[in-house]
Protein backbone atom coordinates (compact mmCIF):
# COMPACT_ATOMS: atom_id res chain seq x y z
CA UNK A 1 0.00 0.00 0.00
CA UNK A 2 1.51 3.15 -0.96
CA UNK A 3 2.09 5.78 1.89
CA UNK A 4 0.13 9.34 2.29
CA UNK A 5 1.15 12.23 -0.04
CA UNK A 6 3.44 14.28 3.40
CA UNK A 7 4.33 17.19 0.98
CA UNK A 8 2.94 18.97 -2.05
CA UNK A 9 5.53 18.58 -4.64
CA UNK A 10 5.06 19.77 -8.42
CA UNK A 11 8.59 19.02 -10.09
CA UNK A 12 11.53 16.88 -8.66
CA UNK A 13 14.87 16.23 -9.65
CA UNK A 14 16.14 12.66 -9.18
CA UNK A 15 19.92 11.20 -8.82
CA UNK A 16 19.36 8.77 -11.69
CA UNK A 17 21.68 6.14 -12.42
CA UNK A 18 19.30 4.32 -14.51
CA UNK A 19 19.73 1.21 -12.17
CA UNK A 20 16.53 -0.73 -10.85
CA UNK A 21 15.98 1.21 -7.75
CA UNK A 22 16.17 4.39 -9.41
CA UNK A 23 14.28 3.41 -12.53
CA UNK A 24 11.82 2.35 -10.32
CA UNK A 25 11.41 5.63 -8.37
CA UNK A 26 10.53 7.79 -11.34
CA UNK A 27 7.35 6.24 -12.08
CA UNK A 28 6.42 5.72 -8.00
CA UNK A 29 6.92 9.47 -7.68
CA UNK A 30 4.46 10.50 -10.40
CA UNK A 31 1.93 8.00 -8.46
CA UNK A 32 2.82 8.93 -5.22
CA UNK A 33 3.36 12.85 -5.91
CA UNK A 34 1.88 13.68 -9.07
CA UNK A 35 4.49 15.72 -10.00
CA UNK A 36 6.85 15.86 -12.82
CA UNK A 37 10.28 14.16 -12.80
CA UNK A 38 13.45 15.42 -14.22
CA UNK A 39 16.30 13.04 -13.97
CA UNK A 40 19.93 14.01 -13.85
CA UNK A 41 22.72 11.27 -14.05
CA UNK A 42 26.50 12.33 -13.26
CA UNK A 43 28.94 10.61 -15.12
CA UNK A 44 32.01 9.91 -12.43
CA UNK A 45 33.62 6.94 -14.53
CA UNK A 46 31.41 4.52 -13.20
CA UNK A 47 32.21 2.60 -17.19
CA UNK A 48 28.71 1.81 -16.98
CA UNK A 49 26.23 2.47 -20.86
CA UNK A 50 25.11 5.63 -20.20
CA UNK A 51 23.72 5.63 -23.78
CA UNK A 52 20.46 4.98 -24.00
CA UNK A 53 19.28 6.27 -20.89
CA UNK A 54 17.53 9.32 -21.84
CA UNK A 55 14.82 6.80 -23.71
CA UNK A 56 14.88 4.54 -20.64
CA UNK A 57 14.04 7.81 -18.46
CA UNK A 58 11.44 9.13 -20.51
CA UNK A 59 9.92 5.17 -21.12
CA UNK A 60 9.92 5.26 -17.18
CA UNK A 61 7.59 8.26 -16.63
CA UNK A 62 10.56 10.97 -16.59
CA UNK A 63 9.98 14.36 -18.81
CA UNK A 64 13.56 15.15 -19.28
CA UNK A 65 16.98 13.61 -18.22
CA UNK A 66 20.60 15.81 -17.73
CA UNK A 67 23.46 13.72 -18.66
CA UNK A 68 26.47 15.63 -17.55
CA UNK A 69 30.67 14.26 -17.35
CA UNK A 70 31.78 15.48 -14.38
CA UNK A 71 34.68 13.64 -13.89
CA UNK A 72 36.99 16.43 -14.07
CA UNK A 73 35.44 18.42 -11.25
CA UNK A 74 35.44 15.14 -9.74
CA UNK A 75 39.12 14.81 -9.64
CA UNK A 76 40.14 18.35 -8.93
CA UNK A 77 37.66 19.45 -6.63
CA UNK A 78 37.01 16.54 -4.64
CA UNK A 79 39.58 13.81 -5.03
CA UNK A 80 42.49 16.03 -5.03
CA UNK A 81 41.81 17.86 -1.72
CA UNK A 82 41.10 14.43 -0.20
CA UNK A 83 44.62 13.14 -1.19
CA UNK A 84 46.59 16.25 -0.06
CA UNK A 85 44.89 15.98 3.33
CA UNK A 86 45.70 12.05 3.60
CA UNK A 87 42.52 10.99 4.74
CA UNK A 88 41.79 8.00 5.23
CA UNK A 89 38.51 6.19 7.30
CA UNK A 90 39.44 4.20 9.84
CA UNK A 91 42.56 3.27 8.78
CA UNK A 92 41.80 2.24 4.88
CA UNK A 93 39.33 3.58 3.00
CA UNK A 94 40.48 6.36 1.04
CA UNK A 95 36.43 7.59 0.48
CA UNK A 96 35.78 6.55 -3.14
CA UNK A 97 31.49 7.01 -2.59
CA UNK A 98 31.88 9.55 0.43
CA UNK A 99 33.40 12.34 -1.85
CA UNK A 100 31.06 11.17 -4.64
CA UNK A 101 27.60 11.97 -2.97
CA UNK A 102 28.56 15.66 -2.67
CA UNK A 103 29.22 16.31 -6.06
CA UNK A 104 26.39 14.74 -7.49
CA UNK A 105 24.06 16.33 -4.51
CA UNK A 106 25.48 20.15 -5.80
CA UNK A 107 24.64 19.38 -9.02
CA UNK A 108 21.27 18.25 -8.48
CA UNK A 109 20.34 21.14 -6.44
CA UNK A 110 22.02 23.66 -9.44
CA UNK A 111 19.39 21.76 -12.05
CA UNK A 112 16.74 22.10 -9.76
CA UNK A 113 17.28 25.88 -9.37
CA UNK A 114 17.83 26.15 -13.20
CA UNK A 115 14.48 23.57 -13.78
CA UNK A 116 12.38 25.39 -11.16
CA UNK A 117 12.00 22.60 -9.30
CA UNK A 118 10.64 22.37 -5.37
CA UNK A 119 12.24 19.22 -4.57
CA UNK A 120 15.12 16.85 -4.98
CA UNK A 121 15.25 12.66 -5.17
CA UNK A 122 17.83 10.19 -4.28
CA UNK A 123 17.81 6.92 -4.41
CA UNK A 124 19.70 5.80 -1.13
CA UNK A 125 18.28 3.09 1.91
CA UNK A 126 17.49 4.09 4.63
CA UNK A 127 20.13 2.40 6.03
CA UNK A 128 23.38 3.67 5.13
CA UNK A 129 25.59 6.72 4.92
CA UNK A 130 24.56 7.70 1.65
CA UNK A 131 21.41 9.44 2.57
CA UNK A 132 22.88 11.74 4.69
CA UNK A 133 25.99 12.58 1.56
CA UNK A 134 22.89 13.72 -0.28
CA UNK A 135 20.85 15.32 2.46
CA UNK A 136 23.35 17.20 3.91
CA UNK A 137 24.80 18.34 1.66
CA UNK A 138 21.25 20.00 -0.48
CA UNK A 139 20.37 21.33 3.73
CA UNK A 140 23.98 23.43 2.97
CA UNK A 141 23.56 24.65 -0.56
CA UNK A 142 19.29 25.09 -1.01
CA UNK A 143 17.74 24.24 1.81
CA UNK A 144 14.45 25.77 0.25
CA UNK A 145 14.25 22.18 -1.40
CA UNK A 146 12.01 19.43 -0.28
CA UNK A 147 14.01 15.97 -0.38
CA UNK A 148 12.18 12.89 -0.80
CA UNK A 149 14.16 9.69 -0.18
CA UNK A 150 11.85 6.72 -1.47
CA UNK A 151 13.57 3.85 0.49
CA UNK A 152 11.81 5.50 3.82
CA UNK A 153 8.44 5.51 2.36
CA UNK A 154 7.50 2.88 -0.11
CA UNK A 155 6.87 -0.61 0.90
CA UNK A 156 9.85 -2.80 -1.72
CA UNK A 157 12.19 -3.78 0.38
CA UNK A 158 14.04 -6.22 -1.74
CA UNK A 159 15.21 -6.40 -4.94
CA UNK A 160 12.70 -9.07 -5.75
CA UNK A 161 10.26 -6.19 -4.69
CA UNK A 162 11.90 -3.99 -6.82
CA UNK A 163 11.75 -6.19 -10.16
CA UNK A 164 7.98 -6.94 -9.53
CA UNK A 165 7.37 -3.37 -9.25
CA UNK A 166 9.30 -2.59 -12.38
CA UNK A 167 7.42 -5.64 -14.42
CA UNK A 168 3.89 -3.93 -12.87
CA UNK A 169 4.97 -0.48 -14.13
CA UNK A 170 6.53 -1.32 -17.66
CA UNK A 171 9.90 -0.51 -16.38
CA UNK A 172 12.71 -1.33 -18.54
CA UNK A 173 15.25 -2.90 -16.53
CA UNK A 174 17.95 -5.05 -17.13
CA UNK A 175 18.87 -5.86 -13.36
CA UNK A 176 17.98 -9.80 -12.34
CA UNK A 177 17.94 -11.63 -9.04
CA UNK A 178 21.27 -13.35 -9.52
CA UNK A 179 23.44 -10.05 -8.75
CA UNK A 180 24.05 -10.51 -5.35
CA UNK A 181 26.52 -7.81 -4.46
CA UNK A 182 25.75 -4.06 -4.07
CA UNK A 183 28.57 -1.87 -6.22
CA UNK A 184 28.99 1.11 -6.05
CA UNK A 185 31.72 2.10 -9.26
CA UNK A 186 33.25 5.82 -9.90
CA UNK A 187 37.05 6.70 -11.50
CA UNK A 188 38.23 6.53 -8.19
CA UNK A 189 37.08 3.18 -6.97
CA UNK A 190 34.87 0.29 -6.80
CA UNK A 191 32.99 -0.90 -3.76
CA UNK A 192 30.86 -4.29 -2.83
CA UNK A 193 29.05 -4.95 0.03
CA UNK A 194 26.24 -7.49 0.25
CA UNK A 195 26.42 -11.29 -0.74
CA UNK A 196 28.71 -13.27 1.05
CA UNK A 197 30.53 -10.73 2.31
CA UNK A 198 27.81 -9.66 4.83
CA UNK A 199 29.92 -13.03 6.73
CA UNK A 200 32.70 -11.31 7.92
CA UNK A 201 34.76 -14.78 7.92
CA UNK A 202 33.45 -15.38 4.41
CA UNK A 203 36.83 -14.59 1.79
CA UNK A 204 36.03 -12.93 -0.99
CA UNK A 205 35.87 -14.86 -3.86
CA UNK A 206 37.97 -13.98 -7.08
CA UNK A 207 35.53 -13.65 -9.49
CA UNK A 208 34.00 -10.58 -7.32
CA UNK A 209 37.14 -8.58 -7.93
CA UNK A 210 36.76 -6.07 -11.16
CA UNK A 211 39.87 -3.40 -11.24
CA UNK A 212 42.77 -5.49 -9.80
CA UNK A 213 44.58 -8.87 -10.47
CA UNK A 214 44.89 -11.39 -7.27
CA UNK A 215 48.54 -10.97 -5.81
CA UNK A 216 48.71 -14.85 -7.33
CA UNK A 217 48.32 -13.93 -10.69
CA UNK A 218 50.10 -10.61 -10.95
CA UNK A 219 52.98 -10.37 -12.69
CA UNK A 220 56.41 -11.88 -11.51
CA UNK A 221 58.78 -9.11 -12.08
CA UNK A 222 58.39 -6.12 -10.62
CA UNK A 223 57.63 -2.91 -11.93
CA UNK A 224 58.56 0.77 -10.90
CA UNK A 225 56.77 3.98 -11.46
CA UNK A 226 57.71 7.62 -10.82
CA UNK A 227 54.63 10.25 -9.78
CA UNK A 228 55.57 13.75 -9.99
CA UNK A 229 53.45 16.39 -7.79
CA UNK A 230 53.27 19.86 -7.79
CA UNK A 231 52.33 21.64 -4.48
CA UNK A 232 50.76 18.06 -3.43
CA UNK A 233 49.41 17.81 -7.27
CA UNK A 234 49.71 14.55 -9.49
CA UNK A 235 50.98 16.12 -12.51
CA UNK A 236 53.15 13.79 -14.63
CA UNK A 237 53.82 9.26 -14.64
CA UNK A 238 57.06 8.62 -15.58
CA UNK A 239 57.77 12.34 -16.63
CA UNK A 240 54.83 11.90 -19.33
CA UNK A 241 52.50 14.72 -18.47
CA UNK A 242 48.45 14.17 -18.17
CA UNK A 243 45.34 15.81 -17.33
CA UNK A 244 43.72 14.81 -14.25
CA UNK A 245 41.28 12.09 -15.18
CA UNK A 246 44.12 10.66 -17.58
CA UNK A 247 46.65 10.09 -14.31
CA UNK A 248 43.67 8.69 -11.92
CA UNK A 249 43.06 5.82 -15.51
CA UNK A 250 46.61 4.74 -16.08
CA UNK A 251 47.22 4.27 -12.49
CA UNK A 252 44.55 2.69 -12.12
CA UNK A 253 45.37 0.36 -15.06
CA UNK A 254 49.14 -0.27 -13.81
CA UNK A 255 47.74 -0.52 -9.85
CA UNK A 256 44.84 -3.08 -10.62
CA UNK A 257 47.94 -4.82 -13.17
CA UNK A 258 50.53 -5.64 -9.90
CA UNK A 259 47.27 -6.12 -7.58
CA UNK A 260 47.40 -3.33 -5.61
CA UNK A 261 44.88 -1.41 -3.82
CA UNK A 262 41.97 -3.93 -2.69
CA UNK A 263 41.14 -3.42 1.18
CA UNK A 264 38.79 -6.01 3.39
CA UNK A 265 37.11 -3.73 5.78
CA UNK A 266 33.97 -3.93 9.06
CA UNK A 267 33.55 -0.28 9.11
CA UNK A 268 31.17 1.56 11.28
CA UNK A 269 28.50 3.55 9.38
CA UNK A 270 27.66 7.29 10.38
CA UNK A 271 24.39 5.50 11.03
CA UNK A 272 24.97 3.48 14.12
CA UNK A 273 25.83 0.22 12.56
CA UNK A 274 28.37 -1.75 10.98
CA UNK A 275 29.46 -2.88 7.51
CA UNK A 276 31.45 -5.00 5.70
CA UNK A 277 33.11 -3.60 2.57
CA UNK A 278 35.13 -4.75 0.12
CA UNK A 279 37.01 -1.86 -2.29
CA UNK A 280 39.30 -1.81 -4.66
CA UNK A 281 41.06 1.54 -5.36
CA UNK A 282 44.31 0.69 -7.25
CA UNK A 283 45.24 4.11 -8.40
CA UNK A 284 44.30 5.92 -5.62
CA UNK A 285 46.35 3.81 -3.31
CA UNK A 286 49.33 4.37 -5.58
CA UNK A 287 48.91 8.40 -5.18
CA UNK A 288 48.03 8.12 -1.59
CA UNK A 289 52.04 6.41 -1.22
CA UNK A 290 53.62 8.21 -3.18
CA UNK A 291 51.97 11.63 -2.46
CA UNK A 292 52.91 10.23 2.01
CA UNK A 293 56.49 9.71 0.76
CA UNK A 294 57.25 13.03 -1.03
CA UNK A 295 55.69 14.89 2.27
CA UNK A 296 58.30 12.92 4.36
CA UNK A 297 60.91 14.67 2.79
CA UNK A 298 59.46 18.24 2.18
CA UNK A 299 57.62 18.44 5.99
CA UNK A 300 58.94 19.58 9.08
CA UNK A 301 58.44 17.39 12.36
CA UNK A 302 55.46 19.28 13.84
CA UNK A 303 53.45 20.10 10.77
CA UNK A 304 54.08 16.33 9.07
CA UNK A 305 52.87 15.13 13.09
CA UNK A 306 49.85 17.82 13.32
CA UNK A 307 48.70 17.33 9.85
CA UNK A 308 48.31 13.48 10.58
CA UNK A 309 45.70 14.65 13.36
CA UNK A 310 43.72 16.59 11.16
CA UNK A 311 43.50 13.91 8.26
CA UNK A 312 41.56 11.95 11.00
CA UNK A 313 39.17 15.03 11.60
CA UNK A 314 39.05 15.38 7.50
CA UNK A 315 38.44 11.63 6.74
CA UNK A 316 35.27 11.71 9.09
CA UNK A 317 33.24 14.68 7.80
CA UNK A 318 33.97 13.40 4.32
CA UNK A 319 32.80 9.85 5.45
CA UNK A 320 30.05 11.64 7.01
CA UNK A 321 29.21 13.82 4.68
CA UNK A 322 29.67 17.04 5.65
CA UNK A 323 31.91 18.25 2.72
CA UNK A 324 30.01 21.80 2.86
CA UNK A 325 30.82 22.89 5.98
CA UNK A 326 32.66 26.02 7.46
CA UNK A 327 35.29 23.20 9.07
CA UNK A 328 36.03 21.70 6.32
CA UNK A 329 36.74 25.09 4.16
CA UNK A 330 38.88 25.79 6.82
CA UNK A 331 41.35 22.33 7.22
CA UNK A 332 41.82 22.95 3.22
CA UNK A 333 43.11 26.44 3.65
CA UNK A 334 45.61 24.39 6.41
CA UNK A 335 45.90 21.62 4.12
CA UNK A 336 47.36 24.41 0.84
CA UNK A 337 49.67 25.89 2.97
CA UNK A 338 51.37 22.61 3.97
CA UNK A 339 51.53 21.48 0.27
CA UNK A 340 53.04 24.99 -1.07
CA UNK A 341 56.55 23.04 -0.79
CA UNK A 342 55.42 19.19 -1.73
CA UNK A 343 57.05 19.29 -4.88
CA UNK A 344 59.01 16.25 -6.35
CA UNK A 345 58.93 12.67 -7.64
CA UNK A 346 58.60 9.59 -5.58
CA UNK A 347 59.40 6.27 -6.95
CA UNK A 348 57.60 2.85 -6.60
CA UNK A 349 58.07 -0.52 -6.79
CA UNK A 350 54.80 -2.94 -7.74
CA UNK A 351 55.82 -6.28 -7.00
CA UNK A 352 52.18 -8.92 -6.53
CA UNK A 353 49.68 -6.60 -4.64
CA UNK A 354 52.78 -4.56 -2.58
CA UNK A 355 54.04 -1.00 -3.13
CA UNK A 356 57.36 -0.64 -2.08
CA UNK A 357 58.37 2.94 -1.34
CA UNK A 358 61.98 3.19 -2.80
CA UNK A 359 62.79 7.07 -3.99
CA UNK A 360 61.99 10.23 -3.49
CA UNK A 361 63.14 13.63 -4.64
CA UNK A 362 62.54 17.12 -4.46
CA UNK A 363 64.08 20.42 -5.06
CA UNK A 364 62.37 21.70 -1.22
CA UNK A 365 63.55 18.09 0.29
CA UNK A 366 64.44 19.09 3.86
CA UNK A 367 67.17 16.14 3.99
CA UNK A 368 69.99 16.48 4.09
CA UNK A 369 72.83 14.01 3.74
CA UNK A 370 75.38 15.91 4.81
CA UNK A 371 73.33 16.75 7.97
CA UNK A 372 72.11 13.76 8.89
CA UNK A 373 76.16 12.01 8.60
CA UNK A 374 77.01 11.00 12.03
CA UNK A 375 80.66 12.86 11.45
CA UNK A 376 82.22 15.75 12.88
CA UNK A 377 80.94 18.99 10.90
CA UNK A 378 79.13 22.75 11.88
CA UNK A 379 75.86 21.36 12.01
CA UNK A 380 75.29 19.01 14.78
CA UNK A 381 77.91 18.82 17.23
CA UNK A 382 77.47 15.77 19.10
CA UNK A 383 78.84 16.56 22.61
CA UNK A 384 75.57 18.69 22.04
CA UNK A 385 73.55 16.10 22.47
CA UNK A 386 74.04 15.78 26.62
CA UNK A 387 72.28 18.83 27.59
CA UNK A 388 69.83 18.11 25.15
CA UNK A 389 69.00 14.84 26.73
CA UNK A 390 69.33 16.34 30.42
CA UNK A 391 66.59 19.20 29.39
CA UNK A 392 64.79 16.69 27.67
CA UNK A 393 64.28 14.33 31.13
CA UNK A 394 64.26 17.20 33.36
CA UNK A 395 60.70 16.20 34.30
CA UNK A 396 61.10 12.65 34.30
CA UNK A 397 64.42 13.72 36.50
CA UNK A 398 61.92 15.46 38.91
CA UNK A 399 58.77 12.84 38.87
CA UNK A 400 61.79 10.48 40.32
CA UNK A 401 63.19 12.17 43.07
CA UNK A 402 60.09 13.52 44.40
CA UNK A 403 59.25 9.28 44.76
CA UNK A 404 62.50 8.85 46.22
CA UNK A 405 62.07 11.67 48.85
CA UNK A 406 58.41 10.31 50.12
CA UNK A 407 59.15 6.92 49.97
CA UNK A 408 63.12 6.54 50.63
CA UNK A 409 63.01 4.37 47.41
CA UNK A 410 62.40 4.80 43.60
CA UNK A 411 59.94 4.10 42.09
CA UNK A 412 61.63 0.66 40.64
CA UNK A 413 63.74 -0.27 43.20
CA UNK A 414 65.40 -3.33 43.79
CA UNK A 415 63.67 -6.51 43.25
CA UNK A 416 63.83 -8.92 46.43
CA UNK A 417 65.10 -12.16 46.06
CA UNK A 418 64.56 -13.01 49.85
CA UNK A 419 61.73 -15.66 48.79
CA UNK A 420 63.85 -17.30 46.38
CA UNK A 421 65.77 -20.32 47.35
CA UNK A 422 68.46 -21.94 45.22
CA UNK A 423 68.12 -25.62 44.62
């Protein structure tokens, strides 16, 4: 039974991907709303057909459908600041679908304003993080916008559902019952969840895998690559310059090659629970080393150390979706002036699913060889080193002799072997 109208809503525009939950939602929206649908679908290098949707759109109940590439903006605007921050979710997720919602959310809410639309559509459950991406992120930039999210109204709640509903509305679909893992693909990466894998014991099985080789049947000689940033910027592979979309494909291609970049992961959603993803992000993993092995050489002690704090604070409102925020504006004005000297090349080593860090070079490098030699020069002076250290424990120094004053002992003082007999 379909749920009471809760808003009056004349025209909506929907995140279309022209999957079967979203091909479903146009025509459930003109029974549920009466109101016309405009679908927008953002190509991010998912390599899915995105020919032929417009007809499947309009055959669904849609009056018009924006197709738009937006992979450059995706790269630049989104994965770039990302990897100069170096955040990473709990550990290993470099945020392949986290930085994705945003984008596509901004966009929707521009066509709306350009359409004249009241209200906005996506396509999310109403169980995961991707609901808030979207939400949050139209609250920030139009909040004038009504949002409707299907998944927390209607009653399918399975992709059976969903395929019965789609044969009952003349849907054209292509989707079947035997897919049994939930993707999510961009340039970036590509994510599955569902299936087996909802057994966190259950391994992966090969055949899941899309962008990357097994470490078994990668190559068996290695293979070395040179990445060349400017002010924390992929710019050139192997001196070869390319455009930003260009760098994230071929390392991709030579990553996914050598079997790099695939990461096993329980995370815990924004939403209270937790999830088992599998993602494999082959090129991104290769910038993410060599971009964390170039800023070893160009970054003091303190700001390399702070800035490792902050990519914590960074990973989790991208994870959580909170890319339009005053906080986050602010950590990427930090986040520039730390990469104003991260110029240089860092080499790499691919050798069966590894990445071997094993060069790095740059005309701001802050090592120095003939600084860090352990001989006698105008630098360090080594008898310099035992005030240093004496400074350096003072309070350790202190901690001990106040113990030694109250007690008449330290605080480890000799062990007592009174009990102990000898055989």
């Amino acid at each position: 039974m379909s749920p009471a109208k809760k808003v009056s809503v004349k025209k909506v525009v929907l995140a279309y991907s022209g999957g079967l939950d979203t091909s479903c939602i146009v025509p459930w929206l003109v029974e549920n709303y009466g109101c016309e649908v405009v679908c927008f679908c953002a190509n991010l290098g998912q390599e899915e057909e995105l020919s032929g949707l417009e007809a499947k759109a309009i055959a669904s109940g849609a009056s018009k459908i924006y197709i738009e590439d937006l992979r450059e903006e995706f790269v630049t605007e989104y994965i770039y600041p990302t990897l100069k921050a170096g955040a990473t979710y709990e550990r290993e997720y470099l945020l392949g679908t986290s930085f994705a919602r945003p984008l596509i959310a901004k966009r929707m809410v521009e066509i709306a304003e350009l359409e004249g639309a009241d209200a906005v559509a996506h396509g999310a459950t109403g169980k995961g993080n991707d609901q808030v991406r979207f939400e949050l992120t139209v609250m920030a930039l139009n909040p004038k916008l009504k949002i409707i999210a299907p998944w927390r109204e209607w009653d399918i709640r399975s992709r059976e559902d969903a395929l019965k509903y789609a044969a009952a509305h003349n849907v054209p679909v292509t989707a079947t019952i035997k897919s049994i893992y939930s993707r999510d693909r961009n340039l970036w990466h590509l994510s599955h969840e569902g299936g087996g894998l909802e057994d966190p014991w259950h391994e992966p099985t090969e055949d899941m895998f899309q962008l990357s080789e097994s470490a078994e049947c990668a190559p068996d000689a290695a293979e070395y690559v040179e990445i060349y940033f400017e002010q924390g910027i992929p710019k050139r592979i192997d001196g070869a310059a390319y455009g930003p979309v260009e760098i994230v494909d071929k390392l991709n291609a030579l990553g996914g090659k050598h079997g790099v970049g695939r990461v096993d992961i329980v995370e815990n959603r924004l939403v209270g629970m937790k999830s088992r993803g599998v993602y494999e992000t082959p090129g991104g993993t290769l910038l993410y080393r060599a971009h964390e092995g170039l800023e070893q050489i160009c970054l003091d002690k303190q700001t390399l150390q702070y800035k490792q704090v902050i990519a914590l604070k960074y990973a989790e409102l991208v994870y959580n979706g909170m890319w339009f925020t005053p906080l986050r504006q602010a950590l990427d004005a930090f986040m520039d002036i730390t990469q104003r000297h991260v110029t240089g090349t860092t080499r790499l080593k691919l050798y069966k699913g590894s990445i071997t860090m094993v060069g790095r070079k740059s005309p701001y490098s802050l090592y120095r060889e003939d600084y860090a030699t352990f001989g006698e020069e105008d630098v360090y002076n080594q008898a310099d080193a035992e005030g240093f250290i004496k400074l350096f424990g003072l309070p350790l120094k202190v901690a001990a002799m106040l113990d030694i004053e109250g007690s008449g002992r330290g605080k480890y003082g000799s062990p007592d072997y009174s009990e102990f007999k000898r055989d």
